[in-house]
C-alpha atoms as a PDB file:
ATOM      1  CA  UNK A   1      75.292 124.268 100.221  1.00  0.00           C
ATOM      2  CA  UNK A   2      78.229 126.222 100.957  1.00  0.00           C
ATOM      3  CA  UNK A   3      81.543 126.071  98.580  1.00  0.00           C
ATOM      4  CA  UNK A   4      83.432 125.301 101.984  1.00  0.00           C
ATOM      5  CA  UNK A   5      81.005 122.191 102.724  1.00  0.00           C
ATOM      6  CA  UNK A   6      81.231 121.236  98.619  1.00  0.00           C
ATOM      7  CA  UNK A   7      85.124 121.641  99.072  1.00  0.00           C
ATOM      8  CA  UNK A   8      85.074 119.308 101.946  1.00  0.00           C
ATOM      9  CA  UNK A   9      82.745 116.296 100.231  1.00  0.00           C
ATOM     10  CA  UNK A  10      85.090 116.785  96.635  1.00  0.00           C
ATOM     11  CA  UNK A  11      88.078 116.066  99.615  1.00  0.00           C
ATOM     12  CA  UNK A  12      86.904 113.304 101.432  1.00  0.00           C
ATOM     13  CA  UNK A  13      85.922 111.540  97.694  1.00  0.00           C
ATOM     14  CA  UNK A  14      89.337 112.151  96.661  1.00  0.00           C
ATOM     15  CA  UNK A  15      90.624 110.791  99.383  1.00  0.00           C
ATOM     16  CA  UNK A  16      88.297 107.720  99.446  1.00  0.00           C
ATOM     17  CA  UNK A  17      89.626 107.441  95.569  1.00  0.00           C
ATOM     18  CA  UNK A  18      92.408 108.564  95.341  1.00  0.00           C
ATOM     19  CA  UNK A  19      94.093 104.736  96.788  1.00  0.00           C
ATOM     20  CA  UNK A  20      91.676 103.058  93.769  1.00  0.00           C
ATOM     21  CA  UNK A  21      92.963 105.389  90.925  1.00  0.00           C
ATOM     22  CA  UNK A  22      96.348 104.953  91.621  1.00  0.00           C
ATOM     23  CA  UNK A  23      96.243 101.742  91.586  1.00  0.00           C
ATOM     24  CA  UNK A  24      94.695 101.831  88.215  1.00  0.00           C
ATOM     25  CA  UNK A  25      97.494 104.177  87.185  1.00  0.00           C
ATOM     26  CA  UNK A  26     100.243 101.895  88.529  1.00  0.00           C
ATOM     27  CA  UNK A  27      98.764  98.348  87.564  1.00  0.00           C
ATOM     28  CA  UNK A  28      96.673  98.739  84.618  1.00  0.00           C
ATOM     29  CA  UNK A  29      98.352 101.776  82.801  1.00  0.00           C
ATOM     30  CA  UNK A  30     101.489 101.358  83.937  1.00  0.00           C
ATOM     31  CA  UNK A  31     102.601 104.682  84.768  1.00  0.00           C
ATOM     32  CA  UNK A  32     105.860 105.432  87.135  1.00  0.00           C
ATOM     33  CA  UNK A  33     105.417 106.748  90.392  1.00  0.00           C
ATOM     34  CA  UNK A  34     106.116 109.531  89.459  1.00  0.00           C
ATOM     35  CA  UNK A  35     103.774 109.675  86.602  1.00  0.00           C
ATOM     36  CA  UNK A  36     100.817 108.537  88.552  1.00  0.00           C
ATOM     37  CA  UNK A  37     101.704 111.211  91.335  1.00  0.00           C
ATOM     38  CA  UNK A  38     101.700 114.203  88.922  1.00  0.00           C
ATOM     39  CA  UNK A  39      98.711 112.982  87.183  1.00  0.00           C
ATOM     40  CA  UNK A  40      96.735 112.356  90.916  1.00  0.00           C
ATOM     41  CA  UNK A  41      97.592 116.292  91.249  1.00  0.00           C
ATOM     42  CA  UNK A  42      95.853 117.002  87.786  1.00  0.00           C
ATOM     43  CA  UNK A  43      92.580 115.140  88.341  1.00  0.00           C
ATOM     44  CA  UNK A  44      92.787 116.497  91.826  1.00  0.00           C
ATOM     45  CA  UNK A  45      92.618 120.112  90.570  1.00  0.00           C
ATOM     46  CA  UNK A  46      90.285 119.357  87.889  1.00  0.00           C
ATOM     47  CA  UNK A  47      87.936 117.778  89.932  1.00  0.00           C
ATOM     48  CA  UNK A  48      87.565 120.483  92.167  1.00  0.00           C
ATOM     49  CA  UNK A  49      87.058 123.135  88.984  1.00  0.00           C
ATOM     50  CA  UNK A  50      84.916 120.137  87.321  1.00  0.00           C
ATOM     51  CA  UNK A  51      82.647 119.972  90.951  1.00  0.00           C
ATOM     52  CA  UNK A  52      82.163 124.208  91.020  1.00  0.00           C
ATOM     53  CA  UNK A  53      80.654 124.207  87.372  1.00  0.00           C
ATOM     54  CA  UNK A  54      77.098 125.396  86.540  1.00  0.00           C
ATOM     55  CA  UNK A  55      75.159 122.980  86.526  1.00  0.00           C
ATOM     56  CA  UNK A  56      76.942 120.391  88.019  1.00  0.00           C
ATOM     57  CA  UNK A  57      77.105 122.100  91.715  1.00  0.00           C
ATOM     58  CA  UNK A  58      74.011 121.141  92.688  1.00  0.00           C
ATOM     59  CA  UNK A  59      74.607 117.443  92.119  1.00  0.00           C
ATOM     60  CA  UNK A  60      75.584 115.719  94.696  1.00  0.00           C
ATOM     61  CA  UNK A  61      79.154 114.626  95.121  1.00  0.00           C
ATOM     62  CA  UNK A  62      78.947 110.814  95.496  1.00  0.00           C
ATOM     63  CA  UNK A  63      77.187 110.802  92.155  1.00  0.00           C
ATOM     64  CA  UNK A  64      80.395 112.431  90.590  1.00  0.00           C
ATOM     65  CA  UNK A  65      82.205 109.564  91.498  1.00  0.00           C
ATOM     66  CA  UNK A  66      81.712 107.689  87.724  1.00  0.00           C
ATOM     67  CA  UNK A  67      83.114 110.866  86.363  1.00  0.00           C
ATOM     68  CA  UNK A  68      86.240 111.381  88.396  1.00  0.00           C
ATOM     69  CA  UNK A  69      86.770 107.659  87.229  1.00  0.00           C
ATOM     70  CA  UNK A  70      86.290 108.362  83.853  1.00  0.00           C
ATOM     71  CA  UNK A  71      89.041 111.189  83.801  1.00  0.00           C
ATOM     72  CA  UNK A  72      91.308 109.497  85.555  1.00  0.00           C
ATOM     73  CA  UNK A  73      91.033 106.204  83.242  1.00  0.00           C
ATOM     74  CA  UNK A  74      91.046 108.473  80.347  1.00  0.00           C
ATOM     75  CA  UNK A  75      94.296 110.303  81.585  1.00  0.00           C
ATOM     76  CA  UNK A  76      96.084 107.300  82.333  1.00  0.00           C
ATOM     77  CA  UNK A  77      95.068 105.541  78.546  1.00  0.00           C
ATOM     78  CA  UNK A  78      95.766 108.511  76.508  1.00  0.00           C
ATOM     79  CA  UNK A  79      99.216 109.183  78.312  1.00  0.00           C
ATOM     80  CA  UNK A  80     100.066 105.265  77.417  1.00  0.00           C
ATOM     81  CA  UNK A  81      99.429 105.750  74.041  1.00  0.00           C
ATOM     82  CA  UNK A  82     101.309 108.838  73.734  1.00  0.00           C
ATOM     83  CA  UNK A  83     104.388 106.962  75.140  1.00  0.00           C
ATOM     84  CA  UNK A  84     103.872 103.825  72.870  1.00  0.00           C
ATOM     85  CA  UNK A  85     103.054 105.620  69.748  1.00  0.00           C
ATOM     86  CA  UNK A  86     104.746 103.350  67.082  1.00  0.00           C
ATOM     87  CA  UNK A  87     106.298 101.019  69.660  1.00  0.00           C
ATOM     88  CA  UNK A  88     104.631  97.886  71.112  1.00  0.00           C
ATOM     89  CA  UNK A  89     103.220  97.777  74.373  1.00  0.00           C
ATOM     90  CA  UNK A  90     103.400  94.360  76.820  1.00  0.00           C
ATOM     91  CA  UNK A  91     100.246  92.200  76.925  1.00  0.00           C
ATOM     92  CA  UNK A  92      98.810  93.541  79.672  1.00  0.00           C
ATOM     93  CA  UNK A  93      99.184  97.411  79.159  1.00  0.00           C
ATOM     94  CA  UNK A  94      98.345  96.439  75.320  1.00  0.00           C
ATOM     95  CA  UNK A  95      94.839  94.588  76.751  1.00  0.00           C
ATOM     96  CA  UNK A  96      93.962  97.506  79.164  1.00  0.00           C
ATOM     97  CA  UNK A  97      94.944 100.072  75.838  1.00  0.00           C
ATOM     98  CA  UNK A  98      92.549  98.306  74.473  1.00  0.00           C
ATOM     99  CA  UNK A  99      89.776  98.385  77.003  1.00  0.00           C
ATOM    100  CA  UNK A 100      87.168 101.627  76.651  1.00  0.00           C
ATOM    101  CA  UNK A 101      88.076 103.917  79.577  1.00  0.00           C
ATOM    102  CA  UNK A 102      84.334 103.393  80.607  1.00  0.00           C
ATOM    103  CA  UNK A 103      84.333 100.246  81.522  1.00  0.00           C
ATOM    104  CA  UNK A 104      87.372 100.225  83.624  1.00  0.00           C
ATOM    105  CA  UNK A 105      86.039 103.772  85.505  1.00  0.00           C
ATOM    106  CA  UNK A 106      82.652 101.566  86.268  1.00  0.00           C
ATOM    107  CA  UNK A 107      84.816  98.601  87.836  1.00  0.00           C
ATOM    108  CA  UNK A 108      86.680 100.906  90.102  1.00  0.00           C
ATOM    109  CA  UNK A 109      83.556 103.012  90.754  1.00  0.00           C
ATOM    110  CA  UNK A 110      82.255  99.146  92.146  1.00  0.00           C
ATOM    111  CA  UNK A 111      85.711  98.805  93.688  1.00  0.00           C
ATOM    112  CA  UNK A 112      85.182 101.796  95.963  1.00  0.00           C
ATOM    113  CA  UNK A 113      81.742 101.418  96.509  1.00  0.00           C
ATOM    114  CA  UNK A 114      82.266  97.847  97.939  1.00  0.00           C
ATOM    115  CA  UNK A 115      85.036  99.085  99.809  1.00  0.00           C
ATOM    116  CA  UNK A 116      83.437 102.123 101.601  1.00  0.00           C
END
């Protein structure tokens, strides 16, 4: 496969998952708009770097799709606990702090598979 053809599948699953994972960002991490935006960038640019690697080119892009989840639940907890180091967090940011990234990567990994 070409890097222009890879390129264009790592795209068009960004784009498919890119509405999911902010979402997550927004409404289970709680990050600002502006947050969320600057950290869509990030996973954007490490997905594509993440997609190139030995190894991992030759897998097929829809099975990355648990990964990208992974990061970008990862990102969004880590960043929360940064910010609320020492202080205490709502309920519901608290409860998703709480959750392993994991589980809430496979839910929206379900979330986008029944919506495609």
């Amino acid at each position: 496969m070409s890097s222009r053809n890879r390129d264009g599948e790592v795209d068009d699953l960004l784009k498919r998952a890119m509405p999911v994972i902010h979402s997550a960002f927004q409404g289970y991490y709680r990050l600002s708009e502006k947050e969320a935006r600057e950290a869509e960038g990030e996973l954007s640019m490490w997905f594509h770097r993440y997609a190139r690697r030995s190894g991992i080119a030759q897998t097929p892009v829809g099975s990355l799709t648990l990964s990208l989840f992974l990061a970008a639940c990862q990102y969004g907890r880590s960043l929360q606990i940064w910010k609320y180091e020492g202080r205490e967090a709502d309920e519901n940011l608290a409860r998703a702090l709480a959750r392993e990234p994991g589980d809430l990567a496979s839910e929206l990994a379900e979330r986008l598979e029944r919506n495609s």
